[in-house]
C-alpha atoms as a PDB file:
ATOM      1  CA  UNK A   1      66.968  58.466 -45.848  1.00  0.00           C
ATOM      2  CA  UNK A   2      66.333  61.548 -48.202  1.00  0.00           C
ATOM      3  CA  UNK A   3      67.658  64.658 -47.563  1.00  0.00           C
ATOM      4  CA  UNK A   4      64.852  66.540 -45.821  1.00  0.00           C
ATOM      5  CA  UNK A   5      67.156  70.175 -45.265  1.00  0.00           C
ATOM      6  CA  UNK A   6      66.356  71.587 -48.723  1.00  0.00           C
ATOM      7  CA  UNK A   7      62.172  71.266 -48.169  1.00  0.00           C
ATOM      8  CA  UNK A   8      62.282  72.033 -44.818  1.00  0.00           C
ATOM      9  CA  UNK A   9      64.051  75.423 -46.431  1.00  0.00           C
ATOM     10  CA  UNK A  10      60.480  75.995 -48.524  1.00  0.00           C
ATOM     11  CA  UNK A  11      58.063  74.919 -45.660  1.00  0.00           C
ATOM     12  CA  UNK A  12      55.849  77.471 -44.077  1.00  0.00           C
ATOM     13  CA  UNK A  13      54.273  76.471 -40.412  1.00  0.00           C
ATOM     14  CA  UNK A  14      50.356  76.197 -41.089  1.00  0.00           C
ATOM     15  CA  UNK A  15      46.881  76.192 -39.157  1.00  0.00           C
ATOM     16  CA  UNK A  16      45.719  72.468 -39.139  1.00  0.00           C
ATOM     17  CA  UNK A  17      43.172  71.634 -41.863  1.00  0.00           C
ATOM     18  CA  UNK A  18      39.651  72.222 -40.790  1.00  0.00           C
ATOM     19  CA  UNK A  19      36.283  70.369 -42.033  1.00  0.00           C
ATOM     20  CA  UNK A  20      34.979  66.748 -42.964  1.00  0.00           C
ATOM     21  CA  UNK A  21      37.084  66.224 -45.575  1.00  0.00           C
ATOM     22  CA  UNK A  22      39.262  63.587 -46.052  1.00  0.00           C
ATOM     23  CA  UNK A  23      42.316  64.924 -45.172  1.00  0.00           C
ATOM     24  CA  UNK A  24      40.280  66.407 -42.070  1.00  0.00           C
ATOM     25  CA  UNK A  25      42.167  66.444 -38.394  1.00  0.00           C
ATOM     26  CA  UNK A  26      45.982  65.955 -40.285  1.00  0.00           C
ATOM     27  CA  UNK A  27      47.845  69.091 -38.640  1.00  0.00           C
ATOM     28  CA  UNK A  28      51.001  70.202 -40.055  1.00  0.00           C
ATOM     29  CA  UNK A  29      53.070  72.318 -42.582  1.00  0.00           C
ATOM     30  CA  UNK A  30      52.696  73.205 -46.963  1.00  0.00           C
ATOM     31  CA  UNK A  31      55.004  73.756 -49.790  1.00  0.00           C
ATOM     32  CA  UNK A  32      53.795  77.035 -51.033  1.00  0.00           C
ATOM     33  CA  UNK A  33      53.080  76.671 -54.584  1.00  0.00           C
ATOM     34  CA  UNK A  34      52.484  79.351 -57.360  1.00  0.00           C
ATOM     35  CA  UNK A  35      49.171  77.581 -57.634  1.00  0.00           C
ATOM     36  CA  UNK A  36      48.483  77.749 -53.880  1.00  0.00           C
ATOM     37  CA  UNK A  37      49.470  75.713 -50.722  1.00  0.00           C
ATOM     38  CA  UNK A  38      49.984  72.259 -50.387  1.00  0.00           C
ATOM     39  CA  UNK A  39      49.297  70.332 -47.150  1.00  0.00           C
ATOM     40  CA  UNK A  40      52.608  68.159 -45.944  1.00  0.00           C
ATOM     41  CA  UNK A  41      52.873  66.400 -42.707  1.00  0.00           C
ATOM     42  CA  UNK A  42      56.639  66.497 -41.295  1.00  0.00           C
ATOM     43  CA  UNK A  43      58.563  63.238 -40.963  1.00  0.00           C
ATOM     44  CA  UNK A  44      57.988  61.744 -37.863  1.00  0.00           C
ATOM     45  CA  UNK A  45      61.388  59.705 -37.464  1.00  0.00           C
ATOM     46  CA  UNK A  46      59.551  57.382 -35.058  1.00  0.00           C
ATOM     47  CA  UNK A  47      57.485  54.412 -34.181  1.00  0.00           C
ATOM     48  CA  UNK A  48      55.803  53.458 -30.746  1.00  0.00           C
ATOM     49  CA  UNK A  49      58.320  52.803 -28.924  1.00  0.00           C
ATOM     50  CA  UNK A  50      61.049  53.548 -30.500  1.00  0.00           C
ATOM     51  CA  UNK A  51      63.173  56.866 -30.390  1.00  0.00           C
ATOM     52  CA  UNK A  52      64.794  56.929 -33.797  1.00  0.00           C
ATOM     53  CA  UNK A  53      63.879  55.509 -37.045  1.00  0.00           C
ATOM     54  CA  UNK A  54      64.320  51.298 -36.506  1.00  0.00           C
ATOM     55  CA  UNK A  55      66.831  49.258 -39.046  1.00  0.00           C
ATOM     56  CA  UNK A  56      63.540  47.681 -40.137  1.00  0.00           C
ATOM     57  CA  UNK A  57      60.019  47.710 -39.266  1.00  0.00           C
ATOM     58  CA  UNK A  58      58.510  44.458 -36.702  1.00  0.00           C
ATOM     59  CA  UNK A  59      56.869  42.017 -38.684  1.00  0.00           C
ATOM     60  CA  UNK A  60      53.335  41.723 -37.844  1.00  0.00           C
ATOM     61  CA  UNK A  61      52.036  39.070 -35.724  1.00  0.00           C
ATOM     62  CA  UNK A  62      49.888  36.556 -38.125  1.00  0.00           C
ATOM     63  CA  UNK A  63      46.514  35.244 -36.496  1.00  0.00           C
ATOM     64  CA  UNK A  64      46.267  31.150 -37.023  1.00  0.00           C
ATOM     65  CA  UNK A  65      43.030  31.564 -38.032  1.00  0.00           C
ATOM     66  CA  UNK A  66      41.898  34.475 -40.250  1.00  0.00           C
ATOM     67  CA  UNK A  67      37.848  34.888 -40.734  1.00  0.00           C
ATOM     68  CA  UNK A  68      36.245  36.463 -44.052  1.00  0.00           C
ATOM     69  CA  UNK A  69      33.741  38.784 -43.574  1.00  0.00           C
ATOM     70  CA  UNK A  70      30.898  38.506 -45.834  1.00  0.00           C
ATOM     71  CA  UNK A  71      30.129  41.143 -48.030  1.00  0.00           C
ATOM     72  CA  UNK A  72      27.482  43.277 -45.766  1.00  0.00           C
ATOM     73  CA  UNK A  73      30.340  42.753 -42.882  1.00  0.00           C
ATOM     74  CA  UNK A  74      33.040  44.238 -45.155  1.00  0.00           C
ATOM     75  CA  UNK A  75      34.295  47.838 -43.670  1.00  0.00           C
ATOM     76  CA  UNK A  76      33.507  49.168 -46.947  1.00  0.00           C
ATOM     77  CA  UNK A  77      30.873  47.832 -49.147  1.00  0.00           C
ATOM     78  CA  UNK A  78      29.619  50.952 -51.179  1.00  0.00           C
ATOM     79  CA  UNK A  79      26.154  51.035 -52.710  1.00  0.00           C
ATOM     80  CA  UNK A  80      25.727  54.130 -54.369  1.00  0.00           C
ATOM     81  CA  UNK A  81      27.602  57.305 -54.964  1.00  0.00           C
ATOM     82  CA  UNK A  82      24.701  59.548 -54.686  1.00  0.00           C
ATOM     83  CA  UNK A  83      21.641  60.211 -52.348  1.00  0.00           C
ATOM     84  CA  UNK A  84      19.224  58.681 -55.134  1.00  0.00           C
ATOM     85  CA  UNK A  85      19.593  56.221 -57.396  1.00  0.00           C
ATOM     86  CA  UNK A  86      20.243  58.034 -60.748  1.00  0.00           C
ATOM     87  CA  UNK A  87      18.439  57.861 -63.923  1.00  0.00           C
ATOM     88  CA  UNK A  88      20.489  58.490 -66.623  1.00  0.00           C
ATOM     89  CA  UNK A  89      24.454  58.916 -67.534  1.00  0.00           C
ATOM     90  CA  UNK A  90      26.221  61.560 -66.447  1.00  0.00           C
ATOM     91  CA  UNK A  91      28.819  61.790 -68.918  1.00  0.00           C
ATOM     92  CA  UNK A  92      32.461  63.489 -67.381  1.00  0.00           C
ATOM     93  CA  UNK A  93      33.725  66.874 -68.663  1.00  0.00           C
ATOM     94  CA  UNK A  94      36.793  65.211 -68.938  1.00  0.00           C
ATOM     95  CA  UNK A  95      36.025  62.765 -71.232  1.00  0.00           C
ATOM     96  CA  UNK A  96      34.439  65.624 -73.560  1.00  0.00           C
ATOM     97  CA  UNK A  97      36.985  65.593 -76.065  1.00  0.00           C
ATOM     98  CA  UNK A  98      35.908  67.464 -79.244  1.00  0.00           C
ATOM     99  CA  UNK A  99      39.145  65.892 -81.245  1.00  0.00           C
ATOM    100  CA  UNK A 100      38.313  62.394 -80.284  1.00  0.00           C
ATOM    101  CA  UNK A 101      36.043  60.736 -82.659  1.00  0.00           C
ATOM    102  CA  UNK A 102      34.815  57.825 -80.610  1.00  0.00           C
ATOM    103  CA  UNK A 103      34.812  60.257 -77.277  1.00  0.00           C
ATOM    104  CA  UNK A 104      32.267  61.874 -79.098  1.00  0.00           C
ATOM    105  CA  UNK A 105      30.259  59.138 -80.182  1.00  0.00           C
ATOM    106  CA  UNK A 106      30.177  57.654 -76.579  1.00  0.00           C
ATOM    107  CA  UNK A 107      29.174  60.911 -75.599  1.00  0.00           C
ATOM    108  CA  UNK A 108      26.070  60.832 -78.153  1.00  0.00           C
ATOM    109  CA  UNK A 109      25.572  57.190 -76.770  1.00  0.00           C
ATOM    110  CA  UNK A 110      25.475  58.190 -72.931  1.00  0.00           C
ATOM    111  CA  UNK A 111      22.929  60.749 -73.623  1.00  0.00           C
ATOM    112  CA  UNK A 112      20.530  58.433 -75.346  1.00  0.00           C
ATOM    113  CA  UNK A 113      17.675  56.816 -72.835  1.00  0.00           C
ATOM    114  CA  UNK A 114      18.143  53.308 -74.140  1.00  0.00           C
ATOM    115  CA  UNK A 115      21.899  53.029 -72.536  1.00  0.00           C
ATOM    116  CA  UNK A 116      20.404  53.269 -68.889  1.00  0.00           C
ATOM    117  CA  UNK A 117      21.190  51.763 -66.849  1.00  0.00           C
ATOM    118  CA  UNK A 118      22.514  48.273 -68.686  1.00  0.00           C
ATOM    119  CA  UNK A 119      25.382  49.583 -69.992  1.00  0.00           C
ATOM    120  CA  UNK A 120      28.666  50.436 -68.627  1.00  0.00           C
ATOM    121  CA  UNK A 121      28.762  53.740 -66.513  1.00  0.00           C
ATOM    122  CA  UNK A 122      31.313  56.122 -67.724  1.00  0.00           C
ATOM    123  CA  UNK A 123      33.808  55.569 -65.061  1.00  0.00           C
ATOM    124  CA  UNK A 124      33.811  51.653 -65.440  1.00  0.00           C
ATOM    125  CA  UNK A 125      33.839  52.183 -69.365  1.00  0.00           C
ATOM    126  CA  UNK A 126      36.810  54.176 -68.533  1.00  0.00           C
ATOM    127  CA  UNK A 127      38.135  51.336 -66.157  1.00  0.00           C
ATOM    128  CA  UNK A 128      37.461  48.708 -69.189  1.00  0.00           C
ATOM    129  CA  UNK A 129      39.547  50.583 -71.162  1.00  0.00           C
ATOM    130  CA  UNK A 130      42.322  51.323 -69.486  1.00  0.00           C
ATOM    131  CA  UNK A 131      42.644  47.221 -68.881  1.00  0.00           C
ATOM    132  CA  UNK A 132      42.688  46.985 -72.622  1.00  0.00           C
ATOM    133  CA  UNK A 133      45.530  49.755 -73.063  1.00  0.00           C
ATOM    134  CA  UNK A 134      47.476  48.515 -70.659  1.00  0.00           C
ATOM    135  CA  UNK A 135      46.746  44.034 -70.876  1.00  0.00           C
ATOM    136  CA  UNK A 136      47.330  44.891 -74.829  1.00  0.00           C
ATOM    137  CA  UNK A 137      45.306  41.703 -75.566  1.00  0.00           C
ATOM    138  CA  UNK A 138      44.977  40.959 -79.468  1.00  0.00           C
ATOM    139  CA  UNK A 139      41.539  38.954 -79.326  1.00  0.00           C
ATOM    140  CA  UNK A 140      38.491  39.961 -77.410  1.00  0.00           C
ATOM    141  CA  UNK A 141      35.430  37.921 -76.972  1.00  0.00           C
ATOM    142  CA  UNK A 142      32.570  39.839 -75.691  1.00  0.00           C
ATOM    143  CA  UNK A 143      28.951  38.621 -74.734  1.00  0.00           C
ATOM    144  CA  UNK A 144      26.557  41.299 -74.547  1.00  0.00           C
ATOM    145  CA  UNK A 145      26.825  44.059 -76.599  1.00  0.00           C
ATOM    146  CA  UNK A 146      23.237  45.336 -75.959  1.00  0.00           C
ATOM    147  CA  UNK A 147      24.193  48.851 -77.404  1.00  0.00           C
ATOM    148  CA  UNK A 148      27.331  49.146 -78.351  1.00  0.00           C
ATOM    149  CA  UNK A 149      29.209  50.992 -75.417  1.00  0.00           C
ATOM    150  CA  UNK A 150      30.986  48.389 -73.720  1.00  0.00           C
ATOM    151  CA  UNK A 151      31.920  47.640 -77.375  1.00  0.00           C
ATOM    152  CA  UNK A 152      33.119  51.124 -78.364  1.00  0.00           C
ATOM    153  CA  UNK A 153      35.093  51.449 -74.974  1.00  0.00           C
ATOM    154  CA  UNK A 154      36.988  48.320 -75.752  1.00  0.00           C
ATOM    155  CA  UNK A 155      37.024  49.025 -79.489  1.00  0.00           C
ATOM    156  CA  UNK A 156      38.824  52.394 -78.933  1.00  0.00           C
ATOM    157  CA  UNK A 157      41.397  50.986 -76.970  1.00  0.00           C
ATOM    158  CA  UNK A 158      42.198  48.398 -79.235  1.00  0.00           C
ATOM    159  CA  UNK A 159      42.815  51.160 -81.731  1.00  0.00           C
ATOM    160  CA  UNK A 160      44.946  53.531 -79.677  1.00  0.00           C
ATOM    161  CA  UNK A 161      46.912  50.066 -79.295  1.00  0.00           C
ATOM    162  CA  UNK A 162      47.695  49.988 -82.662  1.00  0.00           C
ATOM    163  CA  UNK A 163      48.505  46.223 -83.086  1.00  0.00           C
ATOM    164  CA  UNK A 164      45.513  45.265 -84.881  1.00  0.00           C
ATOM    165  CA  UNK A 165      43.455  44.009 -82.091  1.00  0.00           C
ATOM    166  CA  UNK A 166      39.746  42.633 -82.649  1.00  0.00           C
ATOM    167  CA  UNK A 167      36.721  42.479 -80.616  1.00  0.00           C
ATOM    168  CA  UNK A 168      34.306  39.377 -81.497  1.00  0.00           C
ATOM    169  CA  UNK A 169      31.208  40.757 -79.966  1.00  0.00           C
ATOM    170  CA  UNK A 170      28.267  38.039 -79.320  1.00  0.00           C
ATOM    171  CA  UNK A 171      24.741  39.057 -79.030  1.00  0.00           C
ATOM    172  CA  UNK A 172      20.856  37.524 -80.161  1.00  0.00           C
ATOM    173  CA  UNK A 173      20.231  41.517 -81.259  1.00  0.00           C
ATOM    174  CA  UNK A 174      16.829  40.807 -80.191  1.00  0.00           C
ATOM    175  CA  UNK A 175      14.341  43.636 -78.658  1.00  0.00           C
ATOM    176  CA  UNK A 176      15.172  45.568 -75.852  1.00  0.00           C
ATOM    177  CA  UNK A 177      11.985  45.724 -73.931  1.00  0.00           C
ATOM    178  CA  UNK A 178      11.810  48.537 -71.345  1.00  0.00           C
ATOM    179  CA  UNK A 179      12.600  47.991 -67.807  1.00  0.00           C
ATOM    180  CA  UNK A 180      13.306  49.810 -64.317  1.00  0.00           C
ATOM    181  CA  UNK A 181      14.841  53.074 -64.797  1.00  0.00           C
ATOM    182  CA  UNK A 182      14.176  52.437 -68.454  1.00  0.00           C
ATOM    183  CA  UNK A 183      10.963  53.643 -69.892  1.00  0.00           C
ATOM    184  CA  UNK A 184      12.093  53.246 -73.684  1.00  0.00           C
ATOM    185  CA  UNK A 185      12.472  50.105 -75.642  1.00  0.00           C
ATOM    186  CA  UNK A 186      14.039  49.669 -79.120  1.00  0.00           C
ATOM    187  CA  UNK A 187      11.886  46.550 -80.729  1.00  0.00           C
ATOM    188  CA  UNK A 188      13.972  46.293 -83.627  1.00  0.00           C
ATOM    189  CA  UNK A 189      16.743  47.204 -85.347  1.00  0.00           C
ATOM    190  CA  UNK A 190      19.638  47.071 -82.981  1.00  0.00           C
ATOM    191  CA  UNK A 191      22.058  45.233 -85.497  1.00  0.00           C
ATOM    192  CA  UNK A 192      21.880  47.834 -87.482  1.00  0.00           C
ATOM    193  CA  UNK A 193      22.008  50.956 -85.440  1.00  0.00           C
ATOM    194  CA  UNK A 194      24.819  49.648 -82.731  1.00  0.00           C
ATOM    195  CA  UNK A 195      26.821  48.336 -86.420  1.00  0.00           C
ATOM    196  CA  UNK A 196      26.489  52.565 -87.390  1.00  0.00           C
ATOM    197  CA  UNK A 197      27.335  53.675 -84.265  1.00  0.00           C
ATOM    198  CA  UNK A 198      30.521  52.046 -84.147  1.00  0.00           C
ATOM    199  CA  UNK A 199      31.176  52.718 -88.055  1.00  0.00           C
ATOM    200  CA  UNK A 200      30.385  56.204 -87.074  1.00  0.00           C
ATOM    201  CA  UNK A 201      32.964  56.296 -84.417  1.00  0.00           C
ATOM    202  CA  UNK A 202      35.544  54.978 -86.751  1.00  0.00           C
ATOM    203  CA  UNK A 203      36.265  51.898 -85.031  1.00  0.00           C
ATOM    204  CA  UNK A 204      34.408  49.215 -87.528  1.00  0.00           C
ATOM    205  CA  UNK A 205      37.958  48.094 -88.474  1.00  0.00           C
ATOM    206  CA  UNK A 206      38.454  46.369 -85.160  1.00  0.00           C
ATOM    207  CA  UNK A 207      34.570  45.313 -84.361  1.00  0.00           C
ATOM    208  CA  UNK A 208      33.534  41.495 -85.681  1.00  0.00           C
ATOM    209  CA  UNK A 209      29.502  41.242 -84.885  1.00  0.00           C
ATOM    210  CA  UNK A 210      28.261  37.636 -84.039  1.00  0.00           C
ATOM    211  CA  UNK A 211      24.350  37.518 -84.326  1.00  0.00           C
ATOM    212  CA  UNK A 212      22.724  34.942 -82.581  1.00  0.00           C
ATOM    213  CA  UNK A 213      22.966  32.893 -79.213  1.00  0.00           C
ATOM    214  CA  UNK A 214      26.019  33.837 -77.276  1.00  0.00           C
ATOM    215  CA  UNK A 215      27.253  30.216 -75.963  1.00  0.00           C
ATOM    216  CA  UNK A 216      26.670  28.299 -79.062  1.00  0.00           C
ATOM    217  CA  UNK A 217      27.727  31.103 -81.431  1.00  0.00           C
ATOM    218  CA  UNK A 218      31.301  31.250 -79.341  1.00  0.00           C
ATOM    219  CA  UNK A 219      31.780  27.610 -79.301  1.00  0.00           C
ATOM    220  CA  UNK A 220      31.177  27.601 -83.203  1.00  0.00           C
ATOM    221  CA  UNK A 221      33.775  30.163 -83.525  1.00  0.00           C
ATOM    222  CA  UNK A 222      36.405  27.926 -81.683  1.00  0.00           C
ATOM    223  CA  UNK A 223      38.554  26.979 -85.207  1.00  0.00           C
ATOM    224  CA  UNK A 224      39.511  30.676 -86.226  1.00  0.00           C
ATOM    225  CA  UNK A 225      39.495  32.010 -82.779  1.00  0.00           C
ATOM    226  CA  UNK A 226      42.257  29.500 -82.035  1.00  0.00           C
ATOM    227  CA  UNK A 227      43.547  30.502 -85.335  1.00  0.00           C
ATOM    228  CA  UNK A 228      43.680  34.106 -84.420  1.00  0.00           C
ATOM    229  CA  UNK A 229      45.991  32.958 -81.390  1.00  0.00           C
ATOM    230  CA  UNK A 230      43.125  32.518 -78.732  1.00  0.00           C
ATOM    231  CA  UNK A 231      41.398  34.835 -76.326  1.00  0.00           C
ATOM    232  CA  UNK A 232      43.025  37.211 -74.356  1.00  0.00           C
ATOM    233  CA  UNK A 233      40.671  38.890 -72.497  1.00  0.00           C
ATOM    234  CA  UNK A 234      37.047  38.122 -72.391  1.00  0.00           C
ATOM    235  CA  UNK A 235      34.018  40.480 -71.184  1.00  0.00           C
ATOM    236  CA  UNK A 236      31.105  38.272 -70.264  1.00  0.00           C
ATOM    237  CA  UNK A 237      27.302  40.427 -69.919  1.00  0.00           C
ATOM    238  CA  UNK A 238      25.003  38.659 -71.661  1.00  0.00           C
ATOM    239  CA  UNK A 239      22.450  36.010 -69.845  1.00  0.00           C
ATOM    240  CA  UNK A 240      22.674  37.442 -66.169  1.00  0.00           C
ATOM    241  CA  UNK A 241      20.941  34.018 -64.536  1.00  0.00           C
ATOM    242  CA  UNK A 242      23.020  31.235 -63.504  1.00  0.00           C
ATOM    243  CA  UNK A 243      23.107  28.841 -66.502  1.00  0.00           C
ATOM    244  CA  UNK A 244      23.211  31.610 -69.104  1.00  0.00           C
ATOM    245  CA  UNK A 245      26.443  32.992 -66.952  1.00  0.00           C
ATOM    246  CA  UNK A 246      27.998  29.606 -66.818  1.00  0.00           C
ATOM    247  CA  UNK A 247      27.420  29.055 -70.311  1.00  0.00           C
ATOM    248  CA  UNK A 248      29.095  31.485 -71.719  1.00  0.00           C
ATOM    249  CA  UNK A 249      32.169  31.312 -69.232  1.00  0.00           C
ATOM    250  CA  UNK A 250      32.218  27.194 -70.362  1.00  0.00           C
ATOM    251  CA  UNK A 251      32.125  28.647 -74.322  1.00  0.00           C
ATOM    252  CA  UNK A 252      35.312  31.001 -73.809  1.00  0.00           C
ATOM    253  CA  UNK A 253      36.838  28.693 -71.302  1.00  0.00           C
ATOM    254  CA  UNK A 254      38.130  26.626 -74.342  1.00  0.00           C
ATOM    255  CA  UNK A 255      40.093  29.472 -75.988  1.00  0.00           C
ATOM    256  CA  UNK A 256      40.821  31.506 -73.374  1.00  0.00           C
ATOM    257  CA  UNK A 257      44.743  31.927 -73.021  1.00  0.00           C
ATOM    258  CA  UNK A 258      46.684  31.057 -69.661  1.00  0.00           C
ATOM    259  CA  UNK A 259      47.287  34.432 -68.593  1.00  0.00           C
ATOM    260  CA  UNK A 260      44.330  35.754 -69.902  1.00  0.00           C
ATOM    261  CA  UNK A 261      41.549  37.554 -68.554  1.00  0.00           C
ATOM    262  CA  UNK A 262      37.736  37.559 -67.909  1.00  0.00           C
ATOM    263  CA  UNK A 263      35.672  40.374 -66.670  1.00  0.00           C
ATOM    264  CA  UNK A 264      31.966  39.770 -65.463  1.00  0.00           C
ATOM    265  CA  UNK A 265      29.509  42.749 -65.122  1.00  0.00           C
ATOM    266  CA  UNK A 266      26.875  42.455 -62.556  1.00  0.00           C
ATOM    267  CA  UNK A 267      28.056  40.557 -59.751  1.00  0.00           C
ATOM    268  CA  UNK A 268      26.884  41.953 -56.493  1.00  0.00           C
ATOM    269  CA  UNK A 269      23.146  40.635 -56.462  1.00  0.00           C
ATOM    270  CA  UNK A 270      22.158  42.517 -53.617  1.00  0.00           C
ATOM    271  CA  UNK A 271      22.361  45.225 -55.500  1.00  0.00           C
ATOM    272  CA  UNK A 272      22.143  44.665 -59.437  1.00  0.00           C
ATOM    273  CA  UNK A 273      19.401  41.953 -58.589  1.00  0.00           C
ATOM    274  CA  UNK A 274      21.454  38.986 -61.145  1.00  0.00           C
ATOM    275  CA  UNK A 275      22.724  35.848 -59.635  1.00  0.00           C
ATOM    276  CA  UNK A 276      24.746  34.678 -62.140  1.00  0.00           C
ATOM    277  CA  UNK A 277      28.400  36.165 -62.400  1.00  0.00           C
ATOM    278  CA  UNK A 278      28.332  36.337 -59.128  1.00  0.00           C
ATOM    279  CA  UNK A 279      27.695  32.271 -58.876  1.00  0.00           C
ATOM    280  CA  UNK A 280      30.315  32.091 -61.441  1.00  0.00           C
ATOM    281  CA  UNK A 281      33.008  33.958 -59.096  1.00  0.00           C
ATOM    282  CA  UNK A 282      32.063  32.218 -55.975  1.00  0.00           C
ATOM    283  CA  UNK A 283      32.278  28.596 -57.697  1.00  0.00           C
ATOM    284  CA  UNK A 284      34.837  29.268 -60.310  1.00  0.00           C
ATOM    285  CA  UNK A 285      37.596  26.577 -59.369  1.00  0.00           C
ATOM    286  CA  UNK A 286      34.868  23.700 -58.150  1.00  0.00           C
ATOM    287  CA  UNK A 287      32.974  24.265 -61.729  1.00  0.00           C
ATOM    288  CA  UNK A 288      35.957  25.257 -64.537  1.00  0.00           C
ATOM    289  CA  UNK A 289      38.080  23.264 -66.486  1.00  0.00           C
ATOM    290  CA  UNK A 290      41.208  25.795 -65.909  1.00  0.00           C
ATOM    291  CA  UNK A 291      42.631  27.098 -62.642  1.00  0.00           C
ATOM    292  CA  UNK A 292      41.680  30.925 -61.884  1.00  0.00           C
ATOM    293  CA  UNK A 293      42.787  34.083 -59.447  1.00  0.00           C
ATOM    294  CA  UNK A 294      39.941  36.742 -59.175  1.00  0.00           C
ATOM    295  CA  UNK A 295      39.156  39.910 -57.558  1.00  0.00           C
ATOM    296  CA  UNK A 296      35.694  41.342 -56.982  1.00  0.00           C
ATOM    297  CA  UNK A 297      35.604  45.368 -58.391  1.00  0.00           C
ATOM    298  CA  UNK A 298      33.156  48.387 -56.897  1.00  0.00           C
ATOM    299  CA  UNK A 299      31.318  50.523 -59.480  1.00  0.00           C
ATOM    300  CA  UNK A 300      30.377  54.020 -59.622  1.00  0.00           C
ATOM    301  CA  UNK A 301      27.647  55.508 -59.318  1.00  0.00           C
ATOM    302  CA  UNK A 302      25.455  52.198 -58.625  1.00  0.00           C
ATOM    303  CA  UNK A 303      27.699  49.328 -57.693  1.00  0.00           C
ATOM    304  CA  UNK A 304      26.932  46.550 -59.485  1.00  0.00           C
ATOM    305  CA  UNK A 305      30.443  45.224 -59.103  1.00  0.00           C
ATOM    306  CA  UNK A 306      32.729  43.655 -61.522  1.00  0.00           C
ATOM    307  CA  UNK A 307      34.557  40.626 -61.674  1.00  0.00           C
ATOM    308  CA  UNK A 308      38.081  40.411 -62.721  1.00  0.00           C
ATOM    309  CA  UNK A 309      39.456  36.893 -63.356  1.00  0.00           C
ATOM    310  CA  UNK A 310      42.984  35.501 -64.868  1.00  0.00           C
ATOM    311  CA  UNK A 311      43.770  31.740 -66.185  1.00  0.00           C
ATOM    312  CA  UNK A 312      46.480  30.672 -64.288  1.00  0.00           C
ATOM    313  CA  UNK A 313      46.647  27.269 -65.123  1.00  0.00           C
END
């Protein structure tokens, strides 16, 4: 047990924390900071029923039968993050980072009316990202590049990697017609202008663009993507129906390393209004080749959900 003598020493007696907040209704002590207080709650050194701390805690009792909620049931099931539904990106402060080239040109990206509300939000760009850092996969497959963020996120972080990583990025570059909560379209053109943004952002070294049909144009790109040592980690958001979903999860499936990943954007129907990733999650193991682990993901603002899935056999 740590020695508790030496902060009790710096431990002031405080008034209980008042308010909704979070932390609202915990009583108890704070370390008085040079930055202000901080709230601590003094070591109990007991469990019901006991009157010192046990050699180890009960193990729990395990139910023979355990029932799964369904999602509506679930104890928390977010929506959305605000009262309305928004209508453009709010890009973070702390993303504004006037050094960072490609922080910059995602910031320029957010703010244009064409990136909402299809693309990534901020935060799960930022999630995206971090996967990359930290999986350190050397080949990317992505389906779905529509303008280039998703793209740039990943891009980046194959660059701060600095082992030479690649995204293939698959897309028909056709119009973008508008839609709800998007009331401009881009008719033409997008080759070219989500090719400059990334060029722009000074990732083109690690961005391969496929043109055309996402399925077929993956499965023709089988030879040097085995070459290349295979996919690590895929990012599927291309044809949101059912077949279009399955098809390009049946493309990758092929190259996709054991131990490697696939991510799946728009997967909570009731929300994002797309049936297919979410079909693909639900009947992964009865409809794949390969054997998979997955975990459904909440999004913020909107919650459109993402997939995360790993090849495990």
């Amino acid at each position: 047990m740590a020695n508790l003598s030496g902060i009790k020493g710096v431990i002031k007696q405080a008034i209980g924390v008042q308010g909704r907040s979070p932390g609202a209704g915990w009583k108890g002590e704070t370390v008085n900071t040079e930055f202000g207080p901080v709230r601590v709650v003094p070591a109990r050194g007991t469990l019901m029923g006991t009157t010192f701390y046990p050699v180890a805690p009960p193990a729990p009792s395990v139910p023979a039968q355990k029932t799964i909620p369904s999602r509506q049931q679930l104890q928390y099931f977010p929506h959305m993050h605000t009262p309305e539904h928004p209508r453009n990106w709010d890009f973070p402060a702390y993303l504004d980072n006037p050094n960072s080239r490609w922080l910059q040109a995602l910031k320029a990206m957010y703010a244009l009316p064409i990136s909402f509300p299809a693309s990534l939000s901020p935060e799960a760009g930022l999630l995206l990202h971090s996967l990359i850092r930290n999986i350190r996969p050397k080949v990317v497959i992505e389906t779905g590049t529509f303008v280039g963020i998703s793209t740039m996120w990943i891009a980046a972080a194959l660059q701060e990697n600095g082992d030479g990583g690649q995204i293939h990025t698959f897309d028909d570059m056709g119009p973008i017609n508008k839609g709800p909560w998007r009331e401009v379209d881009m008719l033409s053109g997008r080759l070219e202008f989500v090719a400059g943004r990334l060029a722009g952002a000074g990732l083109a070294d690690h961005v391969v663009f496929h043109p055309g049909n996402s399925s077929f144009e993956i499965r023709a790109a089988h030879e040097e993507l085995r070459q290349a040592g295979g996919v690590q980690f895929a990012f599927l958001d291309a044809d949101h129906g059912v077949l279009g979903s399955w098809q390009d999860f049946w493309a990758t499936e092929p190259v996709l390393a054991t131990g490697g990943f696939v991510m799946l954007h728009d997967t909570f129907p009731e929300y994002c209004s797309w049936p297919g990733a979410r079909d693909v999650l639900d009947t992964l193991n009865a409809k794949a080749v390969g054997s998979y682990e997955k975990v459904d993901m909440y999004l913020s603002p909107m919650n459109y959900g993402l997939g995360l899935i790993r090849r495990i056999g």
